[in-house]
Protein backbone atom coordinates (compact mmCIF):
# COMPACT_ATOMS: atom_id res chain seq x y z
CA UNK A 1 0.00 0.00 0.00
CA UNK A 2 1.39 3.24 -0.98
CA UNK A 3 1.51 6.27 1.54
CA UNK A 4 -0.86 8.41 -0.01
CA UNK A 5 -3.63 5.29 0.08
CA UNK A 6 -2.52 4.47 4.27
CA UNK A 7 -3.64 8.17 4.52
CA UNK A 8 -6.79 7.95 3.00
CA UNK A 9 -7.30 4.76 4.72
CA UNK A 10 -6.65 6.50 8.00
CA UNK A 11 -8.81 9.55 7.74
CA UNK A 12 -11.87 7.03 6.59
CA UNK A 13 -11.34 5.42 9.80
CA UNK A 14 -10.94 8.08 11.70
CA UNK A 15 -14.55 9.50 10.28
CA UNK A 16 -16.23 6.58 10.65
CA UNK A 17 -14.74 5.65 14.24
CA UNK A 18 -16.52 9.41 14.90
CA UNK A 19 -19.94 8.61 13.40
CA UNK A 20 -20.39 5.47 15.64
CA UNK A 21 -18.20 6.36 18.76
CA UNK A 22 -20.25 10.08 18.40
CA UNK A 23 -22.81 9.66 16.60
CA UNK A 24 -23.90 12.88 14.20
CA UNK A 25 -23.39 14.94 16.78
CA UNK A 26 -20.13 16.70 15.70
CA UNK A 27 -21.88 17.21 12.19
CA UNK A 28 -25.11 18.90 12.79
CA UNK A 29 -26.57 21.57 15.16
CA UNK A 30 -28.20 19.89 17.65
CA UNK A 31 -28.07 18.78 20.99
CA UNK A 32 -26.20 15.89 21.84
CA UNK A 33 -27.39 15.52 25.64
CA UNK A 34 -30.61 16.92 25.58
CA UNK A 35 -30.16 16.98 29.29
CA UNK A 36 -27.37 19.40 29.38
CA UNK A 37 -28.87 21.91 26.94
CA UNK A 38 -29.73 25.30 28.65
CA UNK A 39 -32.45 25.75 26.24
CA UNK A 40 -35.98 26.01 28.15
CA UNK A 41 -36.62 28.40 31.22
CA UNK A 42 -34.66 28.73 34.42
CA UNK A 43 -35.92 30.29 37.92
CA UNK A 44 -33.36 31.98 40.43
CA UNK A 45 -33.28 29.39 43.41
CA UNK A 46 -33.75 32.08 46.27
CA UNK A 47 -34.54 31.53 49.90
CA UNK A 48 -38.06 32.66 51.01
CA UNK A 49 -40.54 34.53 49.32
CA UNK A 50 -38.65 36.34 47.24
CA UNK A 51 -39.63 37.29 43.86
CA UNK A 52 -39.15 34.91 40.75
CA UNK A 53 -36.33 35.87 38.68
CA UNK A 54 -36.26 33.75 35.56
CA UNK A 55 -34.15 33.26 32.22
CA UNK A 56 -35.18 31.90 29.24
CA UNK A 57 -32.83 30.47 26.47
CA UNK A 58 -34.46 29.70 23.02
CA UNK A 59 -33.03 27.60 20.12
CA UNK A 60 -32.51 30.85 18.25
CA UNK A 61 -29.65 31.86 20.34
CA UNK A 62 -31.45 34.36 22.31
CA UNK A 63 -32.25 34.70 25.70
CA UNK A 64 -34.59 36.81 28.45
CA UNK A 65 -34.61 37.57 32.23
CA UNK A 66 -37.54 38.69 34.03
CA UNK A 67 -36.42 40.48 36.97
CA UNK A 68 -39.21 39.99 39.80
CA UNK A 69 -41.64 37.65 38.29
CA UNK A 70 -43.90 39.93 36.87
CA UNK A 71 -44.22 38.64 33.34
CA UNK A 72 -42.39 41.59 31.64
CA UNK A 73 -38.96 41.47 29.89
CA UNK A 74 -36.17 43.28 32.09
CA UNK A 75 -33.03 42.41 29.73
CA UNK A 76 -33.53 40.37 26.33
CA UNK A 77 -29.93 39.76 23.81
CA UNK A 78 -27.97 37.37 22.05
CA UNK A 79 -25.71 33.94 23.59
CA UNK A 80 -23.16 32.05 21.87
CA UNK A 81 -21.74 28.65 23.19
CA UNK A 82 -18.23 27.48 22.70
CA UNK A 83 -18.19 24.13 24.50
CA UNK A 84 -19.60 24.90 27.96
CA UNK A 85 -18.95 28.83 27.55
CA UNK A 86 -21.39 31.06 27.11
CA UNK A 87 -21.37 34.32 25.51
CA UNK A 88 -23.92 36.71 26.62
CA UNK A 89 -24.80 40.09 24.76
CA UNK A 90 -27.56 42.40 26.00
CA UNK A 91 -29.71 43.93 23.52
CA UNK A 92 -32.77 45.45 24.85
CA UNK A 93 -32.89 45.95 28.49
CA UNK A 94 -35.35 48.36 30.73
CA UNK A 95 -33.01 50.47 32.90
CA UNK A 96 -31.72 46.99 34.66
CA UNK A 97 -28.22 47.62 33.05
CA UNK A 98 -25.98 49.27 30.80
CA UNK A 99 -24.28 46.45 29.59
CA UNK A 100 -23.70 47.55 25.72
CA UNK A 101 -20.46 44.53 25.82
CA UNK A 102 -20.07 40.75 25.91
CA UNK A 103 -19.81 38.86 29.16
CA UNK A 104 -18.92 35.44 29.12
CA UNK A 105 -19.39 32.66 31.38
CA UNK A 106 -18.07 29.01 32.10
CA UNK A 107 -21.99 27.20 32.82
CA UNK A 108 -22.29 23.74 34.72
CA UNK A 109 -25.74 21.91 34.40
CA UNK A 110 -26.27 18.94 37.37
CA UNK A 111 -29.51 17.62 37.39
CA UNK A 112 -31.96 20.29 37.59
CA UNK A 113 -29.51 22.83 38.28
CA UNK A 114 -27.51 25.62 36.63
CA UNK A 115 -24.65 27.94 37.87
CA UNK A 116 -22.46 30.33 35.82
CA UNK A 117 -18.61 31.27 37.07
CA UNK A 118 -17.70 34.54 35.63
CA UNK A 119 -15.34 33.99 32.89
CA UNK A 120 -14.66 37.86 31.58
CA UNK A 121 -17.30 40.35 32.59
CA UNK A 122 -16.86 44.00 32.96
CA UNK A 123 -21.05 44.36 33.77
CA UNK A 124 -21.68 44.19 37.67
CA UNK A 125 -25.19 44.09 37.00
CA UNK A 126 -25.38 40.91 34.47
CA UNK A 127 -22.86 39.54 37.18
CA UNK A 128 -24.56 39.83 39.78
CA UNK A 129 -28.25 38.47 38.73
CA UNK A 130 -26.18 35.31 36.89
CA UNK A 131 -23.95 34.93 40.46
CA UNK A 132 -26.84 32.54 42.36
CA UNK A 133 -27.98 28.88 41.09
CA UNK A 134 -30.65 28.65 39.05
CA UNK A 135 -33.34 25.67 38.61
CA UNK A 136 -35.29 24.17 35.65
CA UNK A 137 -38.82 24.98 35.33
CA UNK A 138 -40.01 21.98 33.90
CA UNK A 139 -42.21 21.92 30.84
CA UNK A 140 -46.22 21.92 31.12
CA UNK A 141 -47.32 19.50 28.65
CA UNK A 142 -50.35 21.15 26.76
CA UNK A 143 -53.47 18.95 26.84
CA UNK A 144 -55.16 18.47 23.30
């Protein structure tokens, strides 16, 4: 076998060892733990009676907080993930911050739970509401 043919031998190998060690994962956008994804809604775990913060991640790479639980959207933006960094930009927010730049945050999902470790961020605000642990807020299945 010539060297050119032990090369393409070895990078069909190492393709198909991918597919069936990862399955199609690392060639499409989607989820390859649907458990891990931070897609869905997520409530700030807070002692007491304190009012329901909550963020919301959708599948179109945007995200909201409502600040106090009263159904109206404090900050709205942009996130980007690069492994299990996230990129947060604020686009719309209602005198909650001032945060015109990028923070970015290392995120760990156990279970039901979800806590950020500051990364790089120059917005106290944005680091401070993303600085407790958050909880899933399950799904209501709709009844047809």
């Amino acid at each position: 076998m010539n060297k050119t043919r032990k090369i393409i031998f070895a990078v069909l190998l190492m393709f198909v060892g991918m597919v069936f060690l990862g399955g199609c994962c690392h060639f499409e956008k989607k989820v390859c733990r649907p458990e891990l994804t931070l897609i869905g809604s997520w409530k700030l775990k807070s002692p007491g009676n304190s009012p329901a913060t909550t963020i919301t991640f959708r599948g179109d790479q945007t995200f909201q907080v409502d600040i106090g639980g009263d159904g109206i959207v404090d900050i709205a933006g942009t996130y980007d993930l690069y492994g299990n960094r996230l990129k947060l930009t604020d686009t719309d927010f209602r005198g909650t911050t001032n945060c015109f730049h990028s923070g970015f945050y290392n995120y760990t999902i156990k279970g039901v739970e979800l806590t950020f470790e500051v990364f790089a961020e120059e917005c106290a605000p944005r680091r401070e509401i993303l600085s407790a642990q958050w909880e899933s807020i399950p799904m209501i299945p709709v009844k047809k």
